[in-house]
Protein backbone atom coordinates (compact mmCIF):
# COMPACT_ATOMS: atom_id res chain seq x y z
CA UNK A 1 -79.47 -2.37 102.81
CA UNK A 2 -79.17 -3.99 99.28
CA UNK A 3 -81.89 -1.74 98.03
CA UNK A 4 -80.02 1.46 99.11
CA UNK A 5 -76.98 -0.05 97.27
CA UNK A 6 -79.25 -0.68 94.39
CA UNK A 7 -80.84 2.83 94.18
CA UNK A 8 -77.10 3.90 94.64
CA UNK A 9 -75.61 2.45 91.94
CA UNK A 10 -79.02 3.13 89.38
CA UNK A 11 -78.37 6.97 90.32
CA UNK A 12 -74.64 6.29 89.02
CA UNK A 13 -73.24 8.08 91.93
CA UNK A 14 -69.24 7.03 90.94
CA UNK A 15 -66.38 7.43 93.21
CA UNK A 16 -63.18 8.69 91.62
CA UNK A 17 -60.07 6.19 92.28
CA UNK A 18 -57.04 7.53 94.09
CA UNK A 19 -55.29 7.26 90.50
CA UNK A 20 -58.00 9.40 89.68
CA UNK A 21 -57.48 8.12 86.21
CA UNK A 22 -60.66 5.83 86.44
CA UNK A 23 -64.13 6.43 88.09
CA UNK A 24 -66.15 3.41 89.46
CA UNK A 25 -69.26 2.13 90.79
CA UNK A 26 -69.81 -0.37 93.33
CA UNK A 27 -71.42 -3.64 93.49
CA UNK A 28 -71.73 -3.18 89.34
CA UNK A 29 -70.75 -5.63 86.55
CA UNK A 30 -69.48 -4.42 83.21
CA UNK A 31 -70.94 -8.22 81.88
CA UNK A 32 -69.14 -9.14 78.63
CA UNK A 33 -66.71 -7.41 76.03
CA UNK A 34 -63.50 -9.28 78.24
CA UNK A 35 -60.28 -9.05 76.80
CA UNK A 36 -58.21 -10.60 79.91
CA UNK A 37 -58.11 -11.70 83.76
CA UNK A 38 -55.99 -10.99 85.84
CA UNK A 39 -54.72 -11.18 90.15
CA UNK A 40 -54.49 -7.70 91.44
CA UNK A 41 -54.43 -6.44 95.08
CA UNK A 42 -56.39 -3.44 94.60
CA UNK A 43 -58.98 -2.02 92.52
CA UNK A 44 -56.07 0.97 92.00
CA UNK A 45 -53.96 -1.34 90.24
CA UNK A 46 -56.49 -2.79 88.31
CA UNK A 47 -57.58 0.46 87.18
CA UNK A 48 -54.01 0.80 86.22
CA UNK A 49 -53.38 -2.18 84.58
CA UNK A 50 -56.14 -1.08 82.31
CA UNK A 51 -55.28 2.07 81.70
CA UNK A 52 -51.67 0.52 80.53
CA UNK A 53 -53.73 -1.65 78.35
CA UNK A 54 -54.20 -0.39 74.31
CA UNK A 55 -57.51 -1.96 73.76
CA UNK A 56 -58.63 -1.43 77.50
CA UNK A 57 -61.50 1.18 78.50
CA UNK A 58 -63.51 -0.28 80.90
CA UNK A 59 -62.77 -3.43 83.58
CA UNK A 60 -64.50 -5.06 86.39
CA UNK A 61 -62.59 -5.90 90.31
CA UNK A 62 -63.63 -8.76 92.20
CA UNK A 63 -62.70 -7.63 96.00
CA UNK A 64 -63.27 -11.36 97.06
CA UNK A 65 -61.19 -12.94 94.86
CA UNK A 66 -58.42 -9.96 93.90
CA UNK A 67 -59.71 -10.73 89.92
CA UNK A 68 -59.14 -7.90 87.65
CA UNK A 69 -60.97 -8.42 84.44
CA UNK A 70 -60.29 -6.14 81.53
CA UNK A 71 -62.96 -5.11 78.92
CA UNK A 72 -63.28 -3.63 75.38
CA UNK A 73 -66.15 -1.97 76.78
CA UNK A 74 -68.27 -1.42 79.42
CA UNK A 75 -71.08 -4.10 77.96
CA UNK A 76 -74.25 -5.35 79.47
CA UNK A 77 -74.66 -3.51 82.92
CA UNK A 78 -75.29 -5.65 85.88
CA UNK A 79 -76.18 -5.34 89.51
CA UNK A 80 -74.35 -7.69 92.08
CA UNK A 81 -75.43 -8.63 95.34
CA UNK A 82 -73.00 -11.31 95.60
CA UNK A 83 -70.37 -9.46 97.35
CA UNK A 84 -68.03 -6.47 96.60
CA UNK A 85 -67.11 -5.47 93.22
CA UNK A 86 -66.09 -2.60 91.26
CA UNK A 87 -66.70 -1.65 87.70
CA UNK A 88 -64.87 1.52 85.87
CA UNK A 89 -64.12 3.34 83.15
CA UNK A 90 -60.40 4.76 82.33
CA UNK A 91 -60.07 8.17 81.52
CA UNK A 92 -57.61 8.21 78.74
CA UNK A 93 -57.62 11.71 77.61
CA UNK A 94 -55.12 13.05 80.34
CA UNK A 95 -53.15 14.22 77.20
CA UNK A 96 -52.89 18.26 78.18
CA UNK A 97 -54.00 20.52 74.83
CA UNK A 98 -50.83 22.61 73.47
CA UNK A 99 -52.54 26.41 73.45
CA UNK A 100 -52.84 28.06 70.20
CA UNK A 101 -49.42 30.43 69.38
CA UNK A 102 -48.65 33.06 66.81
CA UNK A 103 -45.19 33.30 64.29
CA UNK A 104 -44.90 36.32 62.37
CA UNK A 105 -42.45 37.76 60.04
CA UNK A 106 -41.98 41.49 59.28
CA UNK A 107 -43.23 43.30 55.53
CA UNK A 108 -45.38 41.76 53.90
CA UNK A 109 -49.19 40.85 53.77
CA UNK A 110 -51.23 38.07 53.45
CA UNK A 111 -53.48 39.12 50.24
CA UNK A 112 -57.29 38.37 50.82
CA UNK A 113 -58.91 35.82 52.79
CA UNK A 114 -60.09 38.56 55.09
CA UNK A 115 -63.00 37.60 57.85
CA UNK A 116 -64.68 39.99 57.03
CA UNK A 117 -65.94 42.12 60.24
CA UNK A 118 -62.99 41.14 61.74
CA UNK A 119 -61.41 44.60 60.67
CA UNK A 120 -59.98 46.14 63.85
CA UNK A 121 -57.75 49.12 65.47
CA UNK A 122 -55.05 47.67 67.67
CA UNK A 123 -51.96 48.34 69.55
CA UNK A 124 -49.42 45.78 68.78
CA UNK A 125 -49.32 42.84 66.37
CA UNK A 126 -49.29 40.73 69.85
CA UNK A 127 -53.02 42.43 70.27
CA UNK A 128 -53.59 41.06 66.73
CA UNK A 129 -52.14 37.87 67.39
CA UNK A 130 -54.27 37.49 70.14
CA UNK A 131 -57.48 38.48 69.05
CA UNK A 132 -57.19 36.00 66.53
CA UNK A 133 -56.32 33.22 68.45
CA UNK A 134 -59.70 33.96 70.17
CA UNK A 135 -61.65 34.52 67.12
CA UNK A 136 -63.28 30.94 65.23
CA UNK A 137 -62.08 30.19 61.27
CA UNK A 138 -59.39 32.39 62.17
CA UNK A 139 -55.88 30.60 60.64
CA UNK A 140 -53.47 34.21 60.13
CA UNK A 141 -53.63 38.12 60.14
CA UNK A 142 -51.79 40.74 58.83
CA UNK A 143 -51.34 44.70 61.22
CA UNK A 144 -50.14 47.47 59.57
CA UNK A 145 -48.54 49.57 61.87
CA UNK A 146 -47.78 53.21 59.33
CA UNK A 147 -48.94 56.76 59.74
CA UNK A 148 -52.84 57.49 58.32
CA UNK A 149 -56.20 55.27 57.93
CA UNK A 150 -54.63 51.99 58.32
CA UNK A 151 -52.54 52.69 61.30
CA UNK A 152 -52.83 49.98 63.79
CA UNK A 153 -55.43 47.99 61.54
CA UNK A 154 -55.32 44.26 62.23
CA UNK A 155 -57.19 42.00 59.40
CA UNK A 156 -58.20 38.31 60.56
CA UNK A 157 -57.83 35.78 58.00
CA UNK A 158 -59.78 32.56 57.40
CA UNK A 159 -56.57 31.19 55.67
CA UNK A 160 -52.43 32.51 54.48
CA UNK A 161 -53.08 33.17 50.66
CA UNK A 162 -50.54 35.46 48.81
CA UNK A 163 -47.78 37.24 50.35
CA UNK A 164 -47.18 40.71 48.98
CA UNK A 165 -43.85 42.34 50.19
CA UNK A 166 -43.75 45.93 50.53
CA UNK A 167 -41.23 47.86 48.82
CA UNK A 168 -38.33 48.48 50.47
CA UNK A 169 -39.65 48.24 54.18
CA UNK A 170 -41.03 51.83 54.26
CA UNK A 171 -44.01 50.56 55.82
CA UNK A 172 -45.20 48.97 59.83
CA UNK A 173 -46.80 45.21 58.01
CA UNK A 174 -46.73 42.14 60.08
CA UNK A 175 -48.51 38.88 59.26
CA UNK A 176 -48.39 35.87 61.23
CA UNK A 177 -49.89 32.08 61.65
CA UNK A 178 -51.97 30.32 63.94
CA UNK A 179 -50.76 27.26 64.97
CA UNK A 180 -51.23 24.77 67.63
């Protein structure tokens, strides 16, 4: 039995907590880098209490005892035969990732800074907007929108430059930002 445990835990097969905010392994150590002990009731709340815990990313539960010890790091890794306990790591990135937007304003153009290749027909400005969004090193874009060669022409840009107005708002131009 211990030496199915021990090829267990060597494979790192981890079982996610039902905070599912930390992963752990069983009968594992995370030996050192302590920062403090604690009496928990559950290896839940011990994943918690670390994941409260500034300078916490890693602790280590002792099921016999209810100890919750609370790490800098995960340290020197250590297999225990001595009864139940649970090391783990807290997953601290649970911050979602705003999605990329555009803001535009109407007649005028961002001079230069074109990616080049990036050159395309489109639609809308919003098809501009989008593509790039999508497209790497891409920070603004201009689309003019007027009757001839440039209708519907959308120009990526690698960065905003300098704005030319057009005269007297004869002409379809849009330009717009990236942001975050």
């Amino acid at each position: 039995m211990k030496k199915l445990i021990l090829l267990i835990t060597l494979l790192g097969i981890a079982n996610l907590s039902q905070s599912q905010k930390c992963s752990y392994l069983y009968n594992v150590d995370y030996f050192g880098n302590d920062l403090s002990e604690s009496i928990v009731p559950t290896i839940d709340e011990c994943c918690s209490l670390c994941s409260k815990t500034a300078q916490c990313n890693a602790w280590t539960y002792l099921y016999s005892n209810n100890k919750c010890f609370l790490k800098y790091g995960v340290g020197e890794i250590r297999t225990v035969s001595s009864g139940p306990v649970f090391s783990g790591i807290v997953n601290k990135n649970t911050t979602p990732v705003e999605p990329r937007k555009c803001s535009f304003q109407g007649n005028f153009d961002y001079i230069g800074n074109d990616l080049y290749g990036y050159e395309q027909r489109m639609n809308s400005m919003d098809e501009c907007c989008a593509l790039c969004i999508k497209t790497q090193g891409c920070a603004a874009w201009t689309f003019l929108n007027y009757t001839g060669w440039t209708q519907g022409k959308c120009f990526l840009k690698s960065s905003t430059g300098e704005k030319a107005f057009s005269a007297g708002g004869d002409r379809q131009l849009y330009s717009g930002i990236v942001t975050n």
